[in-house]
N, C-alpha and C. Protein backbone atom coordinates (compact mmCIF):
# COMPACT_ATOMS: atom_id res chain seq x y z
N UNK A 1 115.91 87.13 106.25
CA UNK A 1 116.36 86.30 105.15
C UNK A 1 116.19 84.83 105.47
N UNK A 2 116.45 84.27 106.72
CA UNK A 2 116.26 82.92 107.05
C UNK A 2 115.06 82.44 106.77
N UNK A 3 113.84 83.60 106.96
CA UNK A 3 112.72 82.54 106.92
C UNK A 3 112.11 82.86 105.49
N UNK A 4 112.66 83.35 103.82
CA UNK A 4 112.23 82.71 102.86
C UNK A 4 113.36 82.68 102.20
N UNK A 5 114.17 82.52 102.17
CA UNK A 5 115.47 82.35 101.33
C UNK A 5 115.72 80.60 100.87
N UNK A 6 115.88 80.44 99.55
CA UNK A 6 115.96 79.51 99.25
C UNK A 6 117.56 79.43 99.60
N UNK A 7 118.08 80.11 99.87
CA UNK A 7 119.72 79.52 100.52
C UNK A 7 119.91 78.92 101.43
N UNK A 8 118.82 79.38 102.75
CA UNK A 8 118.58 78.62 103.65
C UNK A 8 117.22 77.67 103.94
N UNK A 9 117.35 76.59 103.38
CA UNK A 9 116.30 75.67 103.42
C UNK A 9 115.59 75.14 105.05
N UNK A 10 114.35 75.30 105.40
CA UNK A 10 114.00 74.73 106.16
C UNK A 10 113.18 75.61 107.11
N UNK A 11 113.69 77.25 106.97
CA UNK A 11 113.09 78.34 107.45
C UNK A 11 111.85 79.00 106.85
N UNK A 12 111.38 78.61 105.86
CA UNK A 12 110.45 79.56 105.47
C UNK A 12 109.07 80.07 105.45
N UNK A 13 109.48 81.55 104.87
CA UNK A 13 108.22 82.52 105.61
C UNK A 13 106.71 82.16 105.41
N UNK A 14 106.74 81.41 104.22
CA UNK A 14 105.64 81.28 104.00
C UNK A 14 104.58 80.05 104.58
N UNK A 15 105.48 79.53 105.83
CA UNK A 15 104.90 78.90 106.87
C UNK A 15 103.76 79.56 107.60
N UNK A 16 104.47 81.25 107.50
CA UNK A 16 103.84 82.02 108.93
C UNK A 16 102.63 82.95 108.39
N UNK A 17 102.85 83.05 106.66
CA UNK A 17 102.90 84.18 105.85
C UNK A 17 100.87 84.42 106.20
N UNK A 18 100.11 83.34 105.99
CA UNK A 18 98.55 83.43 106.07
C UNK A 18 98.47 83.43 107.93
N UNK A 19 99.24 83.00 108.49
CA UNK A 19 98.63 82.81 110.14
C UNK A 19 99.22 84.49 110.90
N UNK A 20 99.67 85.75 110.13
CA UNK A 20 100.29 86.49 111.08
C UNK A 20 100.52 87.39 110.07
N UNK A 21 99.98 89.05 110.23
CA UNK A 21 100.09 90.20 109.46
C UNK A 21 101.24 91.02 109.74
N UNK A 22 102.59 90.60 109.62
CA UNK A 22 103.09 91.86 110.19
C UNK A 22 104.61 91.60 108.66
N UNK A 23 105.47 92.97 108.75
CA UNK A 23 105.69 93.52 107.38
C UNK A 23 107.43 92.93 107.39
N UNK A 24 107.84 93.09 106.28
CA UNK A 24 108.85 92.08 106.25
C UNK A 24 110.07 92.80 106.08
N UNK A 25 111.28 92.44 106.66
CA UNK A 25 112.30 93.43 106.48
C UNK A 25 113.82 92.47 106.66
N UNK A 26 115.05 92.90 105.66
CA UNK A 26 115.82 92.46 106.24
C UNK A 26 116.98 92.60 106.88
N UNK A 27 117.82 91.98 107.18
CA UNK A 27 119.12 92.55 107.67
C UNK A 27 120.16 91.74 107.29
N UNK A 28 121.45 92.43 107.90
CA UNK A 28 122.47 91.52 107.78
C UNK A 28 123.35 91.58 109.12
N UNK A 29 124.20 90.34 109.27
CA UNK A 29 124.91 90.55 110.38
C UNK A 29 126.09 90.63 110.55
N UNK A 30 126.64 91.47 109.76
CA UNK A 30 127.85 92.12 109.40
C UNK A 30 128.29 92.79 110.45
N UNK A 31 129.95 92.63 110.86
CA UNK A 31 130.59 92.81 111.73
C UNK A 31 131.79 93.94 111.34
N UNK A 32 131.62 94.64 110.41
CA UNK A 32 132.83 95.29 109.34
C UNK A 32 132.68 96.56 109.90
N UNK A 33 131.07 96.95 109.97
CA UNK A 33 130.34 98.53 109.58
C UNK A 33 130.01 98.96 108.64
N UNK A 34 129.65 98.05 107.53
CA UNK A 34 128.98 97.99 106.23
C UNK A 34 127.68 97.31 106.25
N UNK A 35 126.66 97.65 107.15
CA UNK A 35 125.85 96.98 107.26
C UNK A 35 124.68 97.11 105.94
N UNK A 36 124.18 95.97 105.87
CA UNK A 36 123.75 95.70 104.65
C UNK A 36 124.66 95.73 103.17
N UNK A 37 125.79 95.06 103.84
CA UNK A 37 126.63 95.06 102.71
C UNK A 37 127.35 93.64 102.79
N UNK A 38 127.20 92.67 103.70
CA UNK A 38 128.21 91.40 103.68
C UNK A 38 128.40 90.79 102.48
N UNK A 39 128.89 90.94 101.63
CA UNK A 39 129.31 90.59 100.53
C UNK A 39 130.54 89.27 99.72
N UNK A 40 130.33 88.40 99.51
CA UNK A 40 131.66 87.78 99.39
C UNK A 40 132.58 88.11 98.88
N UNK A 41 132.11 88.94 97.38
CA UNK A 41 133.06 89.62 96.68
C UNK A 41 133.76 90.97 97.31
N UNK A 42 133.72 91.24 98.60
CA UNK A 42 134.10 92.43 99.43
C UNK A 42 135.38 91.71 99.89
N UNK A 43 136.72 93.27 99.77
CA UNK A 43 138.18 92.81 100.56
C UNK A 43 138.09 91.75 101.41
N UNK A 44 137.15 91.94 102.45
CA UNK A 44 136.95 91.94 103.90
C UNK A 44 136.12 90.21 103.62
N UNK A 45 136.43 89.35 103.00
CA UNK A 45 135.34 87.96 102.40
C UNK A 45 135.47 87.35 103.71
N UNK A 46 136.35 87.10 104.50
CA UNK A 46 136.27 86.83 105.83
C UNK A 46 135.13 86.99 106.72
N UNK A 47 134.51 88.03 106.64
CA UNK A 47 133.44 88.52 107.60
C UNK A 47 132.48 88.42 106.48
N UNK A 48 132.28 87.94 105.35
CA UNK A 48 130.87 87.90 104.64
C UNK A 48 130.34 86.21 104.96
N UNK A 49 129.12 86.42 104.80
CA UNK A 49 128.62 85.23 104.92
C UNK A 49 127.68 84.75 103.46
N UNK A 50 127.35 83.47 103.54
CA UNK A 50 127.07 83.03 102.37
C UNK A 50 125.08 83.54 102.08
N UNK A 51 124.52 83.88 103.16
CA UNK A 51 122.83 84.04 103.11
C UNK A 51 122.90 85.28 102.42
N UNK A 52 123.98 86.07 102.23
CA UNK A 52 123.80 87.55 101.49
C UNK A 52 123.92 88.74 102.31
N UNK A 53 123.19 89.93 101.57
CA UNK A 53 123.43 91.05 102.32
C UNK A 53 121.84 91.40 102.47
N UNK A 54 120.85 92.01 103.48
CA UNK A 54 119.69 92.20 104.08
C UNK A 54 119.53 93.55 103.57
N UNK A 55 118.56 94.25 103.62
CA UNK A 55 118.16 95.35 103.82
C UNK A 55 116.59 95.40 103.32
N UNK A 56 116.30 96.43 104.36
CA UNK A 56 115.08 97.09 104.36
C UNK A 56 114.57 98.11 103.33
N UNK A 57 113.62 98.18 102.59
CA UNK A 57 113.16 99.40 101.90
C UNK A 57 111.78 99.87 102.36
N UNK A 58 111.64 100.86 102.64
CA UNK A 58 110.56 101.45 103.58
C UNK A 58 110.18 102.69 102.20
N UNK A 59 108.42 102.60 102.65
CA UNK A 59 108.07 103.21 101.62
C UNK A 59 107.14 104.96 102.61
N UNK A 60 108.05 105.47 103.41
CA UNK A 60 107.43 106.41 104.26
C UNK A 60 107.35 107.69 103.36
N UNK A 61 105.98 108.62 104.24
CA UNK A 61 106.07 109.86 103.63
C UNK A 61 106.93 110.79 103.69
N UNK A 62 107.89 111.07 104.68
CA UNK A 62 109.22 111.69 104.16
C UNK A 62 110.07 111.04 104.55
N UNK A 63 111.57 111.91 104.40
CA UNK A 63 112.67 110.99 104.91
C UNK A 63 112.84 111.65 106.20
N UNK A 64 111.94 111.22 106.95
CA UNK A 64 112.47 111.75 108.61
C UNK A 64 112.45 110.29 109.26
N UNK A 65 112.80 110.65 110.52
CA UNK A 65 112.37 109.31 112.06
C UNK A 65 111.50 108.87 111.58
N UNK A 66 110.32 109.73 112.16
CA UNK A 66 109.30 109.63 112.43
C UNK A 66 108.74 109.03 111.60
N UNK A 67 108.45 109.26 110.18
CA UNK A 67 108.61 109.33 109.08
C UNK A 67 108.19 107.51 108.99
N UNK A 68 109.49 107.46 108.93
CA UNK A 68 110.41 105.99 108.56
C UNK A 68 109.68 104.92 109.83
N UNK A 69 109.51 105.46 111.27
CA UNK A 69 109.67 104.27 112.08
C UNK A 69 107.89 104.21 111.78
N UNK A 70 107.04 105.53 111.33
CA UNK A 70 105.50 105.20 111.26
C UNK A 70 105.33 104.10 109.91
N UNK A 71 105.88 104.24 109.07
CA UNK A 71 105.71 103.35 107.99
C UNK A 71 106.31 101.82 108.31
N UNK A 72 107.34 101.85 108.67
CA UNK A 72 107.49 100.50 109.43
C UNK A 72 106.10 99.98 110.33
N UNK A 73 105.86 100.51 111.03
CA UNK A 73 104.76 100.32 112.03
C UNK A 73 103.57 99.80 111.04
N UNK A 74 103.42 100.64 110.14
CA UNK A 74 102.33 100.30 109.00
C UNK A 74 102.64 99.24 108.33
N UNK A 75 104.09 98.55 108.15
CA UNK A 75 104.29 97.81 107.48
C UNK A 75 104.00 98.07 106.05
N UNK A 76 104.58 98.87 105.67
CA UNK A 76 104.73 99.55 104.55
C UNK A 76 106.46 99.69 104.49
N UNK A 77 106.83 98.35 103.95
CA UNK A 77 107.78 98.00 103.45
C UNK A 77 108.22 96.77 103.13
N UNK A 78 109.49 96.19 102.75
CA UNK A 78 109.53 95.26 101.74
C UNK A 78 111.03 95.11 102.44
N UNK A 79 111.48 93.46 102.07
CA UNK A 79 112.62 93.24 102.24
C UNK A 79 113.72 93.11 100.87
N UNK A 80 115.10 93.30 100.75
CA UNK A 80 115.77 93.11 99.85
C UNK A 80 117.24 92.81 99.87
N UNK A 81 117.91 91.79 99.31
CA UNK A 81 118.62 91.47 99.32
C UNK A 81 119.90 92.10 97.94
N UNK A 82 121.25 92.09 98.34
CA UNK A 82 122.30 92.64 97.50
C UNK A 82 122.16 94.13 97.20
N UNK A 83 122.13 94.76 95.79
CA UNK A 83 121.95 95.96 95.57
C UNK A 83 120.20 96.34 95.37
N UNK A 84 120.13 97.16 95.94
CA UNK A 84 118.53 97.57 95.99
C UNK A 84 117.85 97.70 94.98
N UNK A 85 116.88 96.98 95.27
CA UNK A 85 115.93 96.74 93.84
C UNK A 85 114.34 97.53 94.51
N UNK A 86 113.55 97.92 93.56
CA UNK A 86 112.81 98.72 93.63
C UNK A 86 110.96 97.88 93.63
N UNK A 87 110.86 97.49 94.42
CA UNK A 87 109.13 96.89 94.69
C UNK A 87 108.16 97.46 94.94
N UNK A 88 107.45 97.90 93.91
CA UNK A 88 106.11 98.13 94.81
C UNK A 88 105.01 96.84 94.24
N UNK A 89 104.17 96.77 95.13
CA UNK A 89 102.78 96.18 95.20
C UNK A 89 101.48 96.47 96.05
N UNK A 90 100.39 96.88 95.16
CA UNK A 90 99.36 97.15 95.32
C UNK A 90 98.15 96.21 95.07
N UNK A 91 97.57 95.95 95.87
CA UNK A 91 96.27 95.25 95.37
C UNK A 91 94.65 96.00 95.90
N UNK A 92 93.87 96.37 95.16
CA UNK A 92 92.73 97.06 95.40
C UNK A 92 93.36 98.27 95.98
N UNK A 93 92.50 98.70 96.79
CA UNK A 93 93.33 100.22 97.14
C UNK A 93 94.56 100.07 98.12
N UNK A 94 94.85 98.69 98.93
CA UNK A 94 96.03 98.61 99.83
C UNK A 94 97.52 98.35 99.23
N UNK A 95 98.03 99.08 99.78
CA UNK A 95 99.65 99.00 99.75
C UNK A 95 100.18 97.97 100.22
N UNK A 96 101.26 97.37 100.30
CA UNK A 96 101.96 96.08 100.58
C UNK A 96 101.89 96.78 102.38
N UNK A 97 101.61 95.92 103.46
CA UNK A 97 101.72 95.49 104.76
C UNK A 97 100.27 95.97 105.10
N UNK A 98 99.28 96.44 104.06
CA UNK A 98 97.35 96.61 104.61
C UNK A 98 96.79 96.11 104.81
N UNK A 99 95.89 95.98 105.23
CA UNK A 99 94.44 95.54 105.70
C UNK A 99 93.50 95.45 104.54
N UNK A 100 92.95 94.93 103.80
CA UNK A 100 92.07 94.99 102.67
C UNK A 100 90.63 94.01 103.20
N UNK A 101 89.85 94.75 103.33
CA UNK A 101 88.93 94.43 103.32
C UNK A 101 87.26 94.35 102.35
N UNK A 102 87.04 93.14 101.44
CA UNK A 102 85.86 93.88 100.10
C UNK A 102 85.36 92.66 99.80
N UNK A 103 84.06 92.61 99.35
CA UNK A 103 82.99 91.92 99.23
C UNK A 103 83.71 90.50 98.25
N UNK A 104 83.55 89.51 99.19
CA UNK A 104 83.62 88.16 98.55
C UNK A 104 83.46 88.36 96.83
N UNK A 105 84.19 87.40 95.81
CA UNK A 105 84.46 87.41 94.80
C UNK A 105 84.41 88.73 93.88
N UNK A 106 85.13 89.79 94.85
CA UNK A 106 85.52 90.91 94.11
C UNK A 106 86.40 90.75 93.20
N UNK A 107 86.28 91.36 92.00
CA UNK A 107 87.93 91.52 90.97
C UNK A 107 88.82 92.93 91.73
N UNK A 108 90.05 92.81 92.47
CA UNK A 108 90.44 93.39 92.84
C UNK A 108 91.34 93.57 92.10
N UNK A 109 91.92 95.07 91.75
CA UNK A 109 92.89 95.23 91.23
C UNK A 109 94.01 95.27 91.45
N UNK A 110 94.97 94.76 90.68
CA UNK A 110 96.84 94.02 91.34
C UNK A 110 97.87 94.86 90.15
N UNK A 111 98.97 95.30 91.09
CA UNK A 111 99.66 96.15 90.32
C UNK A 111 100.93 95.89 90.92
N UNK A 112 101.86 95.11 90.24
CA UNK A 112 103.51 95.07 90.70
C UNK A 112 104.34 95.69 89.57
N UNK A 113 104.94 96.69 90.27
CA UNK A 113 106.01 96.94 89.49
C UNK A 113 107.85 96.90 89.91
N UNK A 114 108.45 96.00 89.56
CA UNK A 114 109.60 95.91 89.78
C UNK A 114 110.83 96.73 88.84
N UNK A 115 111.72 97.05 90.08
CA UNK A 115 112.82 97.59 88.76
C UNK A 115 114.28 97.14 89.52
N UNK A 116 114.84 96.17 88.89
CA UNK A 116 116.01 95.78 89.91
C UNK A 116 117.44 95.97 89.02
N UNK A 117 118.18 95.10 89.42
CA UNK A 117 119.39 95.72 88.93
C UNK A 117 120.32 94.62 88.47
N UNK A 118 119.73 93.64 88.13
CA UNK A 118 119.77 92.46 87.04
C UNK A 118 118.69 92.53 86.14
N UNK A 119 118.46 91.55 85.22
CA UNK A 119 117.24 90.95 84.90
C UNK A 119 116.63 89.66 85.91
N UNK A 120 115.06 90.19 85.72
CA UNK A 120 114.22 89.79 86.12
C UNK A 120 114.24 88.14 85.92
N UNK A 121 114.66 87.70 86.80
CA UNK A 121 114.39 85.54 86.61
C UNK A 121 113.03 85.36 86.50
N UNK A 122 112.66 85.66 88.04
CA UNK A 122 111.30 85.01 88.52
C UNK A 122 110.69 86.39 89.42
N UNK A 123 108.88 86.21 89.39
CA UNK A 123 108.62 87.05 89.72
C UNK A 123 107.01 86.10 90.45
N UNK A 124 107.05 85.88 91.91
CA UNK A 124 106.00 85.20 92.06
C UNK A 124 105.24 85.71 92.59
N UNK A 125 103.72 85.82 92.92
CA UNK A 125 102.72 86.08 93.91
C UNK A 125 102.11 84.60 94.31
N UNK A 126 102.60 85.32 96.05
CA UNK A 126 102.08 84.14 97.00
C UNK A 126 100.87 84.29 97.54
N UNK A 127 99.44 83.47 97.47
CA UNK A 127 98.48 83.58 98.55
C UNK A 127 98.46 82.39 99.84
N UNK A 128 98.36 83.13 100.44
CA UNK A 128 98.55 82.36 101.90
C UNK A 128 99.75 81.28 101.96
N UNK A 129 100.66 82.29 101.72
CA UNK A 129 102.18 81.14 101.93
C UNK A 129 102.63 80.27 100.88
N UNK A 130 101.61 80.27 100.08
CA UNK A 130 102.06 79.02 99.15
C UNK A 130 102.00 79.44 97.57
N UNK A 131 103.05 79.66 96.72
CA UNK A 131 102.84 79.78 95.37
C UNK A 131 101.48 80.03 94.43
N UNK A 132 100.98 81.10 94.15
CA UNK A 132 99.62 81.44 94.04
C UNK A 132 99.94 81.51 92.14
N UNK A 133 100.73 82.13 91.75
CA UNK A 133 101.34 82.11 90.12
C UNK A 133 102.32 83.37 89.85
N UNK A 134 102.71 82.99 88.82
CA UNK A 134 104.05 83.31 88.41
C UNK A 134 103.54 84.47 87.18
N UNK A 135 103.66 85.53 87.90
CA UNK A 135 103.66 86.80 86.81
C UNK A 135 104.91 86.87 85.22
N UNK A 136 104.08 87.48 84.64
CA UNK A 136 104.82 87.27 83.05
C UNK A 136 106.11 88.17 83.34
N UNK A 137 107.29 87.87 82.53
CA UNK A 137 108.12 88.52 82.51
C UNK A 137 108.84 88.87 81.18
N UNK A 138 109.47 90.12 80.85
CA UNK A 138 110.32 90.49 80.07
C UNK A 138 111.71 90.38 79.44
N UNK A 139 112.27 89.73 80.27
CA UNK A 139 114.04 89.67 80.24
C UNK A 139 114.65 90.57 80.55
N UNK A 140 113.99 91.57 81.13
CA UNK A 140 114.79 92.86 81.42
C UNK A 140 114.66 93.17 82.68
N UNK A 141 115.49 94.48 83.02
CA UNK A 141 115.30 94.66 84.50
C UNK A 141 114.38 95.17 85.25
N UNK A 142 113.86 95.66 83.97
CA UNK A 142 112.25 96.38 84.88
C UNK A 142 110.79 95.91 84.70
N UNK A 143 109.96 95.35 85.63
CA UNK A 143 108.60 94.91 85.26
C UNK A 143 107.44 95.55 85.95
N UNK A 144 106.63 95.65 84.68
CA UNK A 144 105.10 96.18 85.04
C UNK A 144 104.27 94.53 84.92
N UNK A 145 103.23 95.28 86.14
CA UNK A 145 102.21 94.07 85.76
C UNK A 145 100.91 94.48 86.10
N UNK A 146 99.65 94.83 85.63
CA UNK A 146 98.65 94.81 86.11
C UNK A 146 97.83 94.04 85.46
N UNK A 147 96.59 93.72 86.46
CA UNK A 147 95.89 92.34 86.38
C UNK A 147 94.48 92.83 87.44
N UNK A 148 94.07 91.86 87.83
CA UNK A 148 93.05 91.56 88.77
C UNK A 148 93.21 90.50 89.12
N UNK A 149 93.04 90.06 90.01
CA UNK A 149 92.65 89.35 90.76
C UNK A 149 91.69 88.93 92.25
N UNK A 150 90.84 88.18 91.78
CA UNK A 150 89.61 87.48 92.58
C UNK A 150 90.03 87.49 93.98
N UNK A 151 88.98 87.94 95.00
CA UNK A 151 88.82 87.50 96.42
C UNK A 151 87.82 86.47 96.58
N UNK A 152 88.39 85.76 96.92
CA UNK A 152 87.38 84.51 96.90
C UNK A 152 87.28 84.00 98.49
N UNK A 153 87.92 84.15 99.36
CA UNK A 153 88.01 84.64 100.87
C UNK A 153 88.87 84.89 101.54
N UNK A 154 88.78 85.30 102.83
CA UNK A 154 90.18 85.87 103.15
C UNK A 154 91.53 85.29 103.08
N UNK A 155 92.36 86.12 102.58
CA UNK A 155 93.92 85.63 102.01
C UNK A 155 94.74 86.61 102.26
N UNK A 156 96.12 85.82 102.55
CA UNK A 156 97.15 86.68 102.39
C UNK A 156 98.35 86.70 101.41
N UNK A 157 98.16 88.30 100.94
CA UNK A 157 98.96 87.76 99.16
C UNK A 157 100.47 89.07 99.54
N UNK A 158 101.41 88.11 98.79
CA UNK A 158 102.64 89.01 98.69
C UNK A 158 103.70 88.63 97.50
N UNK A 159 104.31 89.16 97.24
CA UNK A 159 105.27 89.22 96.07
C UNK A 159 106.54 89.34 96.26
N UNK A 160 107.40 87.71 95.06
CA UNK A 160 109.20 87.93 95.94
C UNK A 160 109.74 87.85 94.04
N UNK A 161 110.44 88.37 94.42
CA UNK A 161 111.29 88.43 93.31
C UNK A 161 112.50 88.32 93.51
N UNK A 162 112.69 87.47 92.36
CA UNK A 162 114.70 86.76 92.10
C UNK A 162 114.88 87.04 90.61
N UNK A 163 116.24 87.99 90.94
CA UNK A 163 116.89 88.79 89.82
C UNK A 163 118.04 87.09 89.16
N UNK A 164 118.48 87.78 87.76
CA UNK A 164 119.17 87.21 87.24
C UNK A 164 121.23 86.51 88.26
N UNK A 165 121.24 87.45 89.33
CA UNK A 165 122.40 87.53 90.10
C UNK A 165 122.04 86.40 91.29
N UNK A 166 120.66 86.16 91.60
CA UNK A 166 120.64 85.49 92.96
C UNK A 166 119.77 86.25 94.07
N UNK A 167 119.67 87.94 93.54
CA UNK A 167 119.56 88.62 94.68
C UNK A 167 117.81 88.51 94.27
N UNK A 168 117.48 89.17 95.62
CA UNK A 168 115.41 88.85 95.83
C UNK A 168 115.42 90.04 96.48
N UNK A 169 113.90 90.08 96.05
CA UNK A 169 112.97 90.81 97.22
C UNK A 169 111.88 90.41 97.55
N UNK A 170 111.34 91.05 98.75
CA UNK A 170 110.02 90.53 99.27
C UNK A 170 109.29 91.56 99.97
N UNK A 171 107.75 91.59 99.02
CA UNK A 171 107.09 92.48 99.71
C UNK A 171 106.09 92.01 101.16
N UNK A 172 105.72 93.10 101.80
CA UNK A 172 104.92 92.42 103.20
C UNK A 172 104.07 92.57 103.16
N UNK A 173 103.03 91.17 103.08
CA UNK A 173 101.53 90.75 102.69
C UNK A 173 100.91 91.92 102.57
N UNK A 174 99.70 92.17 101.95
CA UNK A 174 98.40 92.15 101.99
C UNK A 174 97.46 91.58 102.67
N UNK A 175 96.70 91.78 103.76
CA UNK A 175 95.89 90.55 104.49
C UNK A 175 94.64 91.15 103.31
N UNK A 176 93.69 90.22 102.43
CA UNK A 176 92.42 90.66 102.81
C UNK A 176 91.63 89.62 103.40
N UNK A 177 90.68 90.29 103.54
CA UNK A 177 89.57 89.84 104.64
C UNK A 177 87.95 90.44 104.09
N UNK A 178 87.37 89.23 103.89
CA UNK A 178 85.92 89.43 103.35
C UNK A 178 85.06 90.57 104.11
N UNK A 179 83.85 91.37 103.43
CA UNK A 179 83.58 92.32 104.43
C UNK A 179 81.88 91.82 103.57
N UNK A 180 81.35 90.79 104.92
CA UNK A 180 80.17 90.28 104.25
C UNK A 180 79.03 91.30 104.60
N UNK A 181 79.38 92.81 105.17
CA UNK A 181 78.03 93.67 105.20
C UNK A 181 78.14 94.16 103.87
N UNK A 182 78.74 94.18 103.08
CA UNK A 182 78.34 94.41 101.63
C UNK A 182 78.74 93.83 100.38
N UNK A 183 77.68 92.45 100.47
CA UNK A 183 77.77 91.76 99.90
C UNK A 183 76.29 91.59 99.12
């Protein structure tokens, strides 16, 4: 959460987001045993803190260990804050934390679908760290989006979303990377 949270100014991810491929997850540092739950509005407001509550959503093929710690590894997952909101993002055939590799000024195909548990504020895609544009939105809590979008050279693209409550998510890049033998 420190390094893109607009709560905490001065950390953020999207410093690191084009120089380093690896998948994004969060936590909290809750001292109760409600982890991923520090909450202010919780009995317990004493032990909550103001950056929120962390958690991880992992997109593995079953619900085992193994399962769970290989998809991590793949980076095939997403970070989220408060009550769990639902991210996926796809671009060309890679899943959020892939490797994409395809011929300079390809139209690659881009597919976010969000479903959270407010309405939808803001819904951005970042290339290489820095504000790339702001997908259309509905007012509601659930969003589709498909599109294309251009490779024009190697980039790293990811998607954060901020619900109507405060709470976000964040998916973990996409690297692509030009593949000039077939071009």
């Amino acid at each position: 959460l420190n390094l893109c949270s607009e709560r905490i100014p001065g950390y953020e991810y999207q410093r690191y987001a084009h120089q380093f491929h690896f998948g994004f997850v969060a936590s909290s540092d809750g001292h109760d045993g409600n982890a991923g739950d520090a909450n202010i509005a919780l009995d317990k407001h004493h032990l909550a803190h103001y950056a929120g509550s962390g958690r991880v959503a992992v997109f593995a093929k079953e619900l085992t260990r193994a399962s769970i710690y290989d998809a991590l590894d793949a980076r095939h997952c997403y970070a989220v804050t408060g009550e769990p909101i639902l991210l996926n993002f796809t671009l060309g055939n890679a899943e959020m934390g892939d490797r994409l590799a395809a011929p300079k000024n390809t139209e690659l195909p881009l597919h976010v679908h969000v479903a959270g548990t407010f309405p939808i504020k803001r819904l951005s895609l970042y290339k290489n760290g820095k504000s790339y544009c702001e997908l259309p939105l509905n007012g509601l809590e659930e969003v589709r989006y498909d599109g294309t979008l251009p490779l024009d050279g190697p980039a790293s693209y990811y998607v954060e979303v901020l619900q109507a409550d405060g709470e976000y998510a964040w998916s973990s890049p996409i690297l692509c990377e030009v593949d000039d033998k077939n071009q």
